[in-house]
N, C-alpha and C. Protein backbone atom coordinates (compact mmCIF):
# COMPACT_ATOMS: atom_id res chain seq x y z
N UNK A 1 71.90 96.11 134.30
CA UNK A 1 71.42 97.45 134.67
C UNK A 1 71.78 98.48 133.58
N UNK A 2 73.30 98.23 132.79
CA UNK A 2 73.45 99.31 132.09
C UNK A 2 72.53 99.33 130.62
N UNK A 3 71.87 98.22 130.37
CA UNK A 3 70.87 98.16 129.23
C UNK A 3 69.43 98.40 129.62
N UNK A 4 69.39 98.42 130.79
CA UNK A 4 68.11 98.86 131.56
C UNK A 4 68.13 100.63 131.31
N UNK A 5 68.82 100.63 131.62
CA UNK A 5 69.33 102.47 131.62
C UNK A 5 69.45 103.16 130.43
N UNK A 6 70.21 102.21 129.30
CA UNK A 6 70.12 102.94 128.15
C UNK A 6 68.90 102.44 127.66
N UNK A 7 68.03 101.84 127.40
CA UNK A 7 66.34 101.38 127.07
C UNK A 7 65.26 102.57 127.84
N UNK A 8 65.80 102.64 128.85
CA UNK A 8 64.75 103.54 129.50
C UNK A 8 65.10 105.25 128.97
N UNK A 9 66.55 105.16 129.03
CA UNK A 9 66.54 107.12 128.37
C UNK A 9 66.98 107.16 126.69
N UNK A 10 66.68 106.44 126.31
CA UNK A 10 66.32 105.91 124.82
C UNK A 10 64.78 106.36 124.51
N UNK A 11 64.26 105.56 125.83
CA UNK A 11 62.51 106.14 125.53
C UNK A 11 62.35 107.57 125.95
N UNK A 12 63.17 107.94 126.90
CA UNK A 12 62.44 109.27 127.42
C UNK A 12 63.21 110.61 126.03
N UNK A 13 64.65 110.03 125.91
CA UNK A 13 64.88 111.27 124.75
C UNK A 13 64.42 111.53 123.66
N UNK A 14 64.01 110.12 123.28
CA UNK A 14 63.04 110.45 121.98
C UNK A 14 61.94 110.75 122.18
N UNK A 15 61.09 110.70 123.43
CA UNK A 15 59.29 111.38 123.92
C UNK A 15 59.78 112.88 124.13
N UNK A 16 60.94 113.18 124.62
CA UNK A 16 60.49 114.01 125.02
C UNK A 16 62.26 115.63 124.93
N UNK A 17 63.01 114.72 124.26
CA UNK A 17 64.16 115.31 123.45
C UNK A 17 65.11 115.09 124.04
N UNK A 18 66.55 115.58 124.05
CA UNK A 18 67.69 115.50 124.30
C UNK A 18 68.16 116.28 125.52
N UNK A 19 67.66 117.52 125.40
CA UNK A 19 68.00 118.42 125.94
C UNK A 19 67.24 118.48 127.50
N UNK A 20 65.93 118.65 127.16
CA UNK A 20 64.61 118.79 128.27
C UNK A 20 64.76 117.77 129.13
N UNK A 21 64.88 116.47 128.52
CA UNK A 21 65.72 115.31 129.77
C UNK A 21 66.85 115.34 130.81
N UNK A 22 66.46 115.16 131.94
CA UNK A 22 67.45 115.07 132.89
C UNK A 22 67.79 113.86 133.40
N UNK A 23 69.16 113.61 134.10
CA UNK A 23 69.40 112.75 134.82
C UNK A 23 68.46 112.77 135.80
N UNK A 24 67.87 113.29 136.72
CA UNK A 24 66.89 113.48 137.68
C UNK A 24 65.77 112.39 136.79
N UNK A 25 65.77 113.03 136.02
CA UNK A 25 63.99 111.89 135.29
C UNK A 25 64.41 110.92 135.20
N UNK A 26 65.72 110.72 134.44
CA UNK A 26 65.94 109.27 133.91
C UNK A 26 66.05 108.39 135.15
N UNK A 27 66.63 108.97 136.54
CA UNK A 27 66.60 107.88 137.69
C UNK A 27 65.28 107.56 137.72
N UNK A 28 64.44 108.79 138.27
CA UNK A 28 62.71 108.40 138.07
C UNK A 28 62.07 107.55 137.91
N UNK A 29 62.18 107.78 136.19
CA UNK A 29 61.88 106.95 135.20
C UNK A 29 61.86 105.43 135.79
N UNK A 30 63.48 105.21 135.72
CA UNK A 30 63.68 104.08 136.22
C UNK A 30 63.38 103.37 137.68
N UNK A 31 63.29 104.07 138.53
CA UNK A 31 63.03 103.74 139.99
C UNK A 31 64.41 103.59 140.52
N UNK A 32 65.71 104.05 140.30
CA UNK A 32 66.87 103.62 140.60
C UNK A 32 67.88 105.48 141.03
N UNK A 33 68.58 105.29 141.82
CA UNK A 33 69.00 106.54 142.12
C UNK A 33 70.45 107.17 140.90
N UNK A 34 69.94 108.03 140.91
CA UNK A 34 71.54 108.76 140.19
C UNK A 34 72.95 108.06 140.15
N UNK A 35 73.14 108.21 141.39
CA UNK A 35 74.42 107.27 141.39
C UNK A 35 74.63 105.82 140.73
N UNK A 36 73.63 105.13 140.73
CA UNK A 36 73.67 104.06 139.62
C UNK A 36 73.91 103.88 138.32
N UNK A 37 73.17 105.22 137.77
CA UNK A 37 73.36 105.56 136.12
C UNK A 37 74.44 106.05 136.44
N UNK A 38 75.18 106.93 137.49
CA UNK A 38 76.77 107.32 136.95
C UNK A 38 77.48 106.05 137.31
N UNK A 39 76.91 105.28 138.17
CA UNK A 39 78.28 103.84 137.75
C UNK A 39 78.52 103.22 136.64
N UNK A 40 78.11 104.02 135.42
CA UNK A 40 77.69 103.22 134.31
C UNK A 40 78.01 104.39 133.24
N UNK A 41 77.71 104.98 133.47
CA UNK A 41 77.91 106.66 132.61
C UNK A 41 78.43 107.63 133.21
N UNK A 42 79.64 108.16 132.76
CA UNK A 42 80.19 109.15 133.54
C UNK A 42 79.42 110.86 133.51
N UNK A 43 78.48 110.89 132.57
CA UNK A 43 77.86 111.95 132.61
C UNK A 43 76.36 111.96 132.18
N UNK A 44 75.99 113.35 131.16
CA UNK A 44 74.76 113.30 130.41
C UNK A 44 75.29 113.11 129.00
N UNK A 45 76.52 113.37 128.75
CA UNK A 45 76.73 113.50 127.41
C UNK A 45 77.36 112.11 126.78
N UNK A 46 77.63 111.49 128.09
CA UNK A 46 78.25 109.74 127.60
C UNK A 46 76.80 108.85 127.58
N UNK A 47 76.40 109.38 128.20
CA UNK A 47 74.67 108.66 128.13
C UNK A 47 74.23 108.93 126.40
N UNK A 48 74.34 109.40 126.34
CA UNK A 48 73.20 110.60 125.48
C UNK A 48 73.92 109.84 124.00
N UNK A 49 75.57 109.59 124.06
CA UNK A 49 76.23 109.19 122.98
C UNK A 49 76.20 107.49 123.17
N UNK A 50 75.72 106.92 123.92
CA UNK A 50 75.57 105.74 124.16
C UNK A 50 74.18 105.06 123.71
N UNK A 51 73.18 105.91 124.11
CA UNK A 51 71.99 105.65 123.54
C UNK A 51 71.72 105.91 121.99
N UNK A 52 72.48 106.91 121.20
CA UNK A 52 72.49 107.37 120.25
C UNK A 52 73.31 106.58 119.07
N UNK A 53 74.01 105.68 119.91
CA UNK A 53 74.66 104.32 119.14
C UNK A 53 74.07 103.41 119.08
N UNK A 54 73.38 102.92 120.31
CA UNK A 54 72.63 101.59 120.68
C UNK A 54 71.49 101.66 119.59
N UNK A 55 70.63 102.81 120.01
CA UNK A 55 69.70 102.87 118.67
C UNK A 55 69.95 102.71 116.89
N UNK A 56 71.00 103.61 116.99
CA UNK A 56 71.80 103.25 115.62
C UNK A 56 71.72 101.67 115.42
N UNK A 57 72.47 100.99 115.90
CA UNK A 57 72.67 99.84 115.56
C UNK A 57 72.17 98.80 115.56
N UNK A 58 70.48 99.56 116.37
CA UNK A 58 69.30 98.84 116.45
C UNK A 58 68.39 99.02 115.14
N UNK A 59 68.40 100.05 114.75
CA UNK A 59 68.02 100.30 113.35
C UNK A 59 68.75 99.69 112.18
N UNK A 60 70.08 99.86 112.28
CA UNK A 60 70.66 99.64 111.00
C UNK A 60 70.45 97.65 110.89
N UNK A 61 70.49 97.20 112.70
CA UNK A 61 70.26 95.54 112.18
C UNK A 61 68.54 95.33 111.30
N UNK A 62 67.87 96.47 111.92
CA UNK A 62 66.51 96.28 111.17
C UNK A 62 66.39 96.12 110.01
N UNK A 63 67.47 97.35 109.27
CA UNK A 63 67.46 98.14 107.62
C UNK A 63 68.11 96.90 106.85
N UNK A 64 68.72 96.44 107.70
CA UNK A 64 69.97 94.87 107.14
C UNK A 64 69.07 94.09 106.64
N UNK A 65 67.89 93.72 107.81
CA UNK A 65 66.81 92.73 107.49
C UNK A 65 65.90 92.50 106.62
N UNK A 66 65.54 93.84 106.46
CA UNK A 66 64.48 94.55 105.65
C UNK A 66 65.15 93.97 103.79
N UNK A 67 66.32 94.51 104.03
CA UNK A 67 67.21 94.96 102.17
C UNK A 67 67.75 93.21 102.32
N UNK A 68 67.53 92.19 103.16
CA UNK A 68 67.76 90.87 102.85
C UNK A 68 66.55 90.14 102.45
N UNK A 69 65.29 90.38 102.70
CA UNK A 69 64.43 90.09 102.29
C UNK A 69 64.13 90.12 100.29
N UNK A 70 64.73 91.08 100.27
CA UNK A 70 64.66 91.40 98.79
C UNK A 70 63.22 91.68 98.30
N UNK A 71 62.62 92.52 98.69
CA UNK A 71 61.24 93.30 98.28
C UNK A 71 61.29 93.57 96.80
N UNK A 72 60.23 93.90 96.36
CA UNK A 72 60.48 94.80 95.21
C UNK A 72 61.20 96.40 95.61
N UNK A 73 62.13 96.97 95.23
CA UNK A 73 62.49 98.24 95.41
C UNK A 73 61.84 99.12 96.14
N UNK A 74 60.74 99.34 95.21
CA UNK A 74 59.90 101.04 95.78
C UNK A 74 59.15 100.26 96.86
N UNK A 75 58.96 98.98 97.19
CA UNK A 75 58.30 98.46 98.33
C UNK A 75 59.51 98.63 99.74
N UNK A 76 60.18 97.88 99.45
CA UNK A 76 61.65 98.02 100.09
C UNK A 76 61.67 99.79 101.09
N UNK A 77 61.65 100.67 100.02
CA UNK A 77 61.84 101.92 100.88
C UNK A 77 60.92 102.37 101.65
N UNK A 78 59.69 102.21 101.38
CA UNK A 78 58.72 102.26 102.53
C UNK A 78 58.58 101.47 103.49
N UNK A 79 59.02 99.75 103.32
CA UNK A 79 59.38 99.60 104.76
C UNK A 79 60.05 100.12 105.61
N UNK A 80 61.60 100.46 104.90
CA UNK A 80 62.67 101.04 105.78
C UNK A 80 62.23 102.14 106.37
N UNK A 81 61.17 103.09 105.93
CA UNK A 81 60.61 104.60 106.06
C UNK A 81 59.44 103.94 107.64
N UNK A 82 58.41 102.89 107.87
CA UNK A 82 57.74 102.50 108.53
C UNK A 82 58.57 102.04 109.94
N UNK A 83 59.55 101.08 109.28
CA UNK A 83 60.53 100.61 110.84
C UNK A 83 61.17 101.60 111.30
N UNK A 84 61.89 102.70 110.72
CA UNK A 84 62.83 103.53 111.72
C UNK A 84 61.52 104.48 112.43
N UNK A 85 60.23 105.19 111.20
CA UNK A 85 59.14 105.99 111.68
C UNK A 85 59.00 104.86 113.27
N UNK A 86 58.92 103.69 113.41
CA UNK A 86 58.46 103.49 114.68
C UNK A 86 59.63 103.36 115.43
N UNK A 87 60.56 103.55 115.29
CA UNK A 87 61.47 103.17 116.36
C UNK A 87 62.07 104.16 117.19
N UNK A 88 62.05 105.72 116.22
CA UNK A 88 61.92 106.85 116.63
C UNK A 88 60.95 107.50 116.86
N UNK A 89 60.12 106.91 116.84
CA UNK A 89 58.53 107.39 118.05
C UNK A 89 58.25 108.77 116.94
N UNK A 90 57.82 108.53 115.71
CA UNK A 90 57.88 109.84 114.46
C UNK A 90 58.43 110.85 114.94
N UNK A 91 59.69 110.91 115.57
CA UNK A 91 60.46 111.87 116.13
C UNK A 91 59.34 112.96 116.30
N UNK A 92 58.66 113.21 116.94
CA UNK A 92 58.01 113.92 117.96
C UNK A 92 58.73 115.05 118.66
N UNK A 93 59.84 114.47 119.25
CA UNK A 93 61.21 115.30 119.65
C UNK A 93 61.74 115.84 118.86
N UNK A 94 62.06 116.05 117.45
CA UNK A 94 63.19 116.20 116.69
C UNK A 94 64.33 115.58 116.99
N UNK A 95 63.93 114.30 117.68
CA UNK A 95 66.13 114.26 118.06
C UNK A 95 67.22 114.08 117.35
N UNK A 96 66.72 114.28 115.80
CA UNK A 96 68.34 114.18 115.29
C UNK A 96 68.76 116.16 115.20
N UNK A 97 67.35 117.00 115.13
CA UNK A 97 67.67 118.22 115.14
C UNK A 97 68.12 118.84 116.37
N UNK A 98 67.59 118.30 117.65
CA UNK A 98 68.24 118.56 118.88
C UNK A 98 69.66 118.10 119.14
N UNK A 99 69.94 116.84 118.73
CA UNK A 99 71.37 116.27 118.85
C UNK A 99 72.55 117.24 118.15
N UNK A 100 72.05 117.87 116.76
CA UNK A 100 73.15 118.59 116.23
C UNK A 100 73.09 119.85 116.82
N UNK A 101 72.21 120.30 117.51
CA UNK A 101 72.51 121.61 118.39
C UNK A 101 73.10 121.59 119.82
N UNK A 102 72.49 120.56 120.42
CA UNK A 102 73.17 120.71 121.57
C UNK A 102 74.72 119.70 121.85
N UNK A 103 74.38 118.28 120.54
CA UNK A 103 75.61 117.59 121.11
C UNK A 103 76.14 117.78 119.30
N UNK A 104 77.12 118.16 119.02
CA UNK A 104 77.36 118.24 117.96
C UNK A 104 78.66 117.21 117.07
N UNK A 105 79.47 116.76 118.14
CA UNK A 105 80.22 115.96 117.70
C UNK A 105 79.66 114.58 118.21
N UNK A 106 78.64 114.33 118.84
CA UNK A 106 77.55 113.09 118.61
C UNK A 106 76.98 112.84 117.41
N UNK A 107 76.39 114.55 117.29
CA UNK A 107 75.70 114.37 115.71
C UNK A 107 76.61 113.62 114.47
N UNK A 108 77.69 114.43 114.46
CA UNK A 108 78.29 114.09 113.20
C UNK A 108 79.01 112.64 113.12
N UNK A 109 78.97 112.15 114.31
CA UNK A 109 79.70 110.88 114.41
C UNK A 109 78.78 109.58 113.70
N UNK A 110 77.33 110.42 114.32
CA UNK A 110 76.07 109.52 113.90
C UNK A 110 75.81 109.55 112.54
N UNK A 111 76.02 110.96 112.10
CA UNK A 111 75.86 111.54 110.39
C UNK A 111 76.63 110.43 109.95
N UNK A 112 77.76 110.46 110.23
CA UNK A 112 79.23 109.37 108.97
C UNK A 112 78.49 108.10 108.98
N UNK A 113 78.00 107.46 110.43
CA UNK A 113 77.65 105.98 110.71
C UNK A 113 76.26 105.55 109.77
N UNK A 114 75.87 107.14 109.54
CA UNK A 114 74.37 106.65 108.94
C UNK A 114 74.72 106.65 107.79
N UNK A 115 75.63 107.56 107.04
CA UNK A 115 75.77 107.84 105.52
C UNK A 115 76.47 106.28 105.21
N UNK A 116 77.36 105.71 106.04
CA UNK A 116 78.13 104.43 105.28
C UNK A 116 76.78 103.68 105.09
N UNK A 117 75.65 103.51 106.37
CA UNK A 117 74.51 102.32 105.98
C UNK A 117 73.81 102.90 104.92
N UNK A 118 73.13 103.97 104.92
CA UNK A 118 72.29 104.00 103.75
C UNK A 118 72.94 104.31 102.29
N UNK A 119 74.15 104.75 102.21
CA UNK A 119 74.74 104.44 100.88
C UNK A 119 74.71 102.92 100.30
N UNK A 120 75.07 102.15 101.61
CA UNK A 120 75.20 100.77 100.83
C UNK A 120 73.44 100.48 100.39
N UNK A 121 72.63 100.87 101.46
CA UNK A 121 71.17 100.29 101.73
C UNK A 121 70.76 100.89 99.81
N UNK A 122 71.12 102.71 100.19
CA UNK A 122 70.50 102.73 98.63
C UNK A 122 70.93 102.37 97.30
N UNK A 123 72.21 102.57 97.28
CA UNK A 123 72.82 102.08 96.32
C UNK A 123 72.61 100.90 95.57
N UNK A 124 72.22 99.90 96.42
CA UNK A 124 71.86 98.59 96.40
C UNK A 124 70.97 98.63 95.52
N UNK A 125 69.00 99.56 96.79
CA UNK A 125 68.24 99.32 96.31
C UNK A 125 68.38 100.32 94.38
N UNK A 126 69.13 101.18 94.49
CA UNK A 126 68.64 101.72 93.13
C UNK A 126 69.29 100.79 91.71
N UNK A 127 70.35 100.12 92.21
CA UNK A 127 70.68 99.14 91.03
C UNK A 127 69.97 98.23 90.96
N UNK A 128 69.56 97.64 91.93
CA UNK A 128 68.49 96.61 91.72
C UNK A 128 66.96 97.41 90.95
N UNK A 129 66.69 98.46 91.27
CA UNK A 129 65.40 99.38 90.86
C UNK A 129 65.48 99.23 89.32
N UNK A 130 67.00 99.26 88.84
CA UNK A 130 67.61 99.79 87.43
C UNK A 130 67.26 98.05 87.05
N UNK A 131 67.79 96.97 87.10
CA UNK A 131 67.82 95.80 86.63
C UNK A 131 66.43 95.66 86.28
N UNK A 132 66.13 95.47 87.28
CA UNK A 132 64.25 95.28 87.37
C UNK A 132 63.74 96.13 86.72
N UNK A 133 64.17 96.80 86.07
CA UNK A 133 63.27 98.02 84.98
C UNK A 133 62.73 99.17 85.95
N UNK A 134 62.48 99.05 87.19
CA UNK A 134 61.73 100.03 87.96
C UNK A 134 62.06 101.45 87.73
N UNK A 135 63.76 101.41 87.63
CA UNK A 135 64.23 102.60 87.96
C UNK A 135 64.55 103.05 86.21
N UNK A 136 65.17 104.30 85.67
CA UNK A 136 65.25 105.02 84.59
C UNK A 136 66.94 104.22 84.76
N UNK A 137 67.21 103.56 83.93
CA UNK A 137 68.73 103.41 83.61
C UNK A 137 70.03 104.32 83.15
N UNK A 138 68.91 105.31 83.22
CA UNK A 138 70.20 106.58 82.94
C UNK A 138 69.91 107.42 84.33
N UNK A 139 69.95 106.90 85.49
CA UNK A 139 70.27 107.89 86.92
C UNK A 139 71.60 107.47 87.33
N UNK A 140 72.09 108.53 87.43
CA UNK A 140 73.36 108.64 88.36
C UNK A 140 73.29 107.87 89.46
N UNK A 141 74.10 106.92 89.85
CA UNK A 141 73.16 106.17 91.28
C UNK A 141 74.16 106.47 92.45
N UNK A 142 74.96 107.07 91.87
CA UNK A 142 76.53 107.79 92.92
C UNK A 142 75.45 108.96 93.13
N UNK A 143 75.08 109.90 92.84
CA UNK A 143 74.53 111.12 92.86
C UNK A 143 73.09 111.21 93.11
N UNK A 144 72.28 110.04 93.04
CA UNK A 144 71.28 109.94 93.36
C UNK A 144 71.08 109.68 94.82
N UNK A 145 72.01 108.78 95.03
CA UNK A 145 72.35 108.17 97.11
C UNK A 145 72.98 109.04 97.44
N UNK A 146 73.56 109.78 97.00
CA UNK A 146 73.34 111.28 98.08
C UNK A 146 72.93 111.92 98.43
N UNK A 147 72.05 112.38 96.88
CA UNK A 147 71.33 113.52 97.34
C UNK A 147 69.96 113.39 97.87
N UNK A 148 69.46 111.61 98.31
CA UNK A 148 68.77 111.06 98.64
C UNK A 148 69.05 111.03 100.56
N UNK A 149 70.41 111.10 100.60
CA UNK A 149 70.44 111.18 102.21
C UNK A 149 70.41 112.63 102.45
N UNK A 150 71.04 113.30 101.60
CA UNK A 150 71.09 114.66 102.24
C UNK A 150 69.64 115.29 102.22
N UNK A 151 68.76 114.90 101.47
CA UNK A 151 67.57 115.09 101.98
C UNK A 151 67.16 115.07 102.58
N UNK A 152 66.99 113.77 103.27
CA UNK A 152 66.68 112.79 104.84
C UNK A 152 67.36 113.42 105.53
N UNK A 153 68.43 114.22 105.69
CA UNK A 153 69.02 115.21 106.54
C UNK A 153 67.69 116.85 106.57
N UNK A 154 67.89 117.30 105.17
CA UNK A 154 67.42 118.09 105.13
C UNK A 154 65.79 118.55 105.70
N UNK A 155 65.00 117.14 105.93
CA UNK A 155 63.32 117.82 105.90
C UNK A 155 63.60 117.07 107.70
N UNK A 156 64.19 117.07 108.12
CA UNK A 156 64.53 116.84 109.76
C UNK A 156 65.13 118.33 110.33
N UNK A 157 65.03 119.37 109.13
CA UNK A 157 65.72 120.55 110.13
C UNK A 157 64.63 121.34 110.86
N UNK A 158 64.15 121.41 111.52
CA UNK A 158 63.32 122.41 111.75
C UNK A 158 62.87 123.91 112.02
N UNK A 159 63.93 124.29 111.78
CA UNK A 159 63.59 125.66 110.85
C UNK A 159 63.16 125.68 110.02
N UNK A 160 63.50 124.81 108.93
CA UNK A 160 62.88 124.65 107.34
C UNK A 160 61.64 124.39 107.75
N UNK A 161 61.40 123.12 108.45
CA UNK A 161 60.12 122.21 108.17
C UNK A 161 59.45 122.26 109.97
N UNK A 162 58.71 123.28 110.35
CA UNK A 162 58.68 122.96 111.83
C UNK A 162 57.61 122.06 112.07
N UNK A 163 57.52 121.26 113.04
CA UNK A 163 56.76 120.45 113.14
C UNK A 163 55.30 120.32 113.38
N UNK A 164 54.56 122.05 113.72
CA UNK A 164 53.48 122.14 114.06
C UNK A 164 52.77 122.55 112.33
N UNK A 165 53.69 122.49 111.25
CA UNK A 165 53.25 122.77 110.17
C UNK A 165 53.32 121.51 109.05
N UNK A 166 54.70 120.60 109.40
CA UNK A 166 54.75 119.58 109.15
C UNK A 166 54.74 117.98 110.01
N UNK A 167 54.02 117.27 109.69
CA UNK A 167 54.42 116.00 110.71
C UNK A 167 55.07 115.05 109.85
N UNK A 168 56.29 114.63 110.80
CA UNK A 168 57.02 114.01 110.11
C UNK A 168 56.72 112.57 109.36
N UNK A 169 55.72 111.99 109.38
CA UNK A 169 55.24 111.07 108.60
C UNK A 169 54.98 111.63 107.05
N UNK A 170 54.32 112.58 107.52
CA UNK A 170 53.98 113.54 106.08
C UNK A 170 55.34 114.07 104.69
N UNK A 171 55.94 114.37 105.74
CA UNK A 171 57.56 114.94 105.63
C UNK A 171 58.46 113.93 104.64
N UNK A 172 58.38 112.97 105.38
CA UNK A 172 58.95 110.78 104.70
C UNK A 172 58.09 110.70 103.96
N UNK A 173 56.94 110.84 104.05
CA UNK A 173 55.66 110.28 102.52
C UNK A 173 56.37 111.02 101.40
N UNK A 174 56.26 112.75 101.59
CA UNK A 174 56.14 113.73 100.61
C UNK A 174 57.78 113.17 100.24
N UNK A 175 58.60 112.93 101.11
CA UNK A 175 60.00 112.94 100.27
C UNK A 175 60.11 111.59 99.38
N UNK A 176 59.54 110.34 99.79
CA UNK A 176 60.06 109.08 98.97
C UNK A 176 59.25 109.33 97.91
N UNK A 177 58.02 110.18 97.95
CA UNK A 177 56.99 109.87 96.42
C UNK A 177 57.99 110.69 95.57
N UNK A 178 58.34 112.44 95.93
CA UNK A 178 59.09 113.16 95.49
C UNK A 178 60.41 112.43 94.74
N UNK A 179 61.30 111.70 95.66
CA UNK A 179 62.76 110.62 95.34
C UNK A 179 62.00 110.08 93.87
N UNK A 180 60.63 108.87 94.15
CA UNK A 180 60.67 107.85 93.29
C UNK A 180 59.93 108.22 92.35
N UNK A 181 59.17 109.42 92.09
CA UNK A 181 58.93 110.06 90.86
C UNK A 181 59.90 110.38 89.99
N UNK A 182 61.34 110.80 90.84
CA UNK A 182 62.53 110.97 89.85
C UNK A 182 63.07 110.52 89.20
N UNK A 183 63.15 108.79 89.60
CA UNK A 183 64.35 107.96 89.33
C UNK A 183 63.08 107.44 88.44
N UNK A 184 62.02 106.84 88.89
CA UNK A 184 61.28 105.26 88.61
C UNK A 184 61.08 105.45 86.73
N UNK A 185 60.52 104.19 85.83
CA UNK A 185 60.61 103.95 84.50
C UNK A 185 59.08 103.93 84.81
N UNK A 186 58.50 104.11 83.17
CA UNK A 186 57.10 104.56 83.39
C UNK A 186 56.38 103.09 84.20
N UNK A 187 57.55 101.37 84.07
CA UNK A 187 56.82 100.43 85.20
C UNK A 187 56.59 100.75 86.41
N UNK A 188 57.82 101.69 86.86
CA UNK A 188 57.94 101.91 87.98
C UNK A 188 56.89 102.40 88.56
N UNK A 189 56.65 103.53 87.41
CA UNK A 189 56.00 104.65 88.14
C UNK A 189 54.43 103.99 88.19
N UNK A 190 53.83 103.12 87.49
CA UNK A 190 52.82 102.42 87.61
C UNK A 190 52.75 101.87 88.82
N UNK A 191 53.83 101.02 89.42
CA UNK A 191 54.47 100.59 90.68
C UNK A 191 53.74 101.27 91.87
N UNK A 192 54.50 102.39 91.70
CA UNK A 192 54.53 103.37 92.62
C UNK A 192 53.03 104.08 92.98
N UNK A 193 52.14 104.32 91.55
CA UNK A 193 50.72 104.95 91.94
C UNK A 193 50.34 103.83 92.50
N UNK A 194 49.92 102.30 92.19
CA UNK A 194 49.43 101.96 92.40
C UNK A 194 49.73 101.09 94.26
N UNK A 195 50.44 101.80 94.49
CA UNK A 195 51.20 101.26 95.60
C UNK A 195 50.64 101.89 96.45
N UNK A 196 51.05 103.59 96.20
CA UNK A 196 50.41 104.57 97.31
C UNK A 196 48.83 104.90 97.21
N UNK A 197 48.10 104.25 96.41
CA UNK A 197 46.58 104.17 96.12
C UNK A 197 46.19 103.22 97.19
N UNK A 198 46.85 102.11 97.12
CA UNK A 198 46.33 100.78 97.77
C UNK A 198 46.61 101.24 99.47
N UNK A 199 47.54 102.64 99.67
CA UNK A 199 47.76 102.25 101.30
C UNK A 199 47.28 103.60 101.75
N UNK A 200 46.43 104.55 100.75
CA UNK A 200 45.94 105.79 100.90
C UNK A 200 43.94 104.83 101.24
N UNK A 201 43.74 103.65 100.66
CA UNK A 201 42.45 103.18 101.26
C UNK A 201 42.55 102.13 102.07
């Protein structure tokens, strides 16, 4: 029951946000009364940090899978950009921008958990980018995987970027072409046009 519960308000917080969700829906949802989800969760905010892990760690086994395959690089990041885009329903909700407003020491717990995976995830992919010629051998790759997540932080705020002006598919396109125009070697960058040509027809 308690994976029934976190699966079901997993789906409803990301359709429909963090906040706007109630325990009331989530019984609903489920066909099961209140008191059940609290035999299992002592509140909204142990829920809310429970689902917000489960997903985590549902993604990061994805991102694991993905960077074991061993793609070519700039192929590599657009998968990772396609599997989380579906797993967070193209955040529709904003929920990583709702999470840092309303639950904030959820957020940041999630921030640290994500920065250890995608440091290793990019780091990886940009030395491998560098071997393979893809990438410019003179990028910082300490300074590049940062300022590569703090991005991925950054076009999720919505103040900056609101969503009826940006959609977040658009948002992930415009940022990885933006990233791999920076780093990539003129192979790369051959790579790269001819990559986003082939999935623009």
């Amino acid at each position: 029951m308690r994976e029934k519960i976190l699966l079901g308000a997993t789906d409803l917080f990301l359709n429909y946000g963090f906040k706007s969700v109630t325990m009331d829906d989530i019984a609903n949802a489920l066909g099961v009364s209140k008191k059940t989800i609290y035999q299992h969760f002592d509140n909204k905010t142990k829920l809310v940090e429970a689902t917000t892990l489960n997903l985590f760690e549902s993604i990061s086994c994805g991102i694991d899978h993905i960077c074991s395959l061993e793609k070519n690089p700039i192929e590599e990041i657009y998968s990772i950009k396609q599997f989380v885009m579906e797993h967070l329903k193209d955040e529709k909700s904003s929920p990583q921008y709702q999470l840092q407003k309303y639950y904030p020491e959820i957020f940041n717990t999630l921030k640290s958990k994500q920065f250890e995976v995608m440091q290793t995830c990019v780091t990886d992919n940009l030395n491998r980018g560098i071997t393979q010629g893809l990438y410019r051998d003179s990028i910082d790759v300490e300074f590049i995987a940062r300022i590569y997540f703090n991005g991925m932080l950054g076009i999720k705020d919505k103040d900056l970027f609101p969503l009826k002006k940006f959609s977040m598919n658009m948002l992930m396109n415009n940022y990885i072409e933006y990233h791999l125009r920076g780093i990539c070697s003129p192979k790369g960058l051959d790579i790269l046009n001819k990559f986003i040509k082939s999935n623009q027809s």
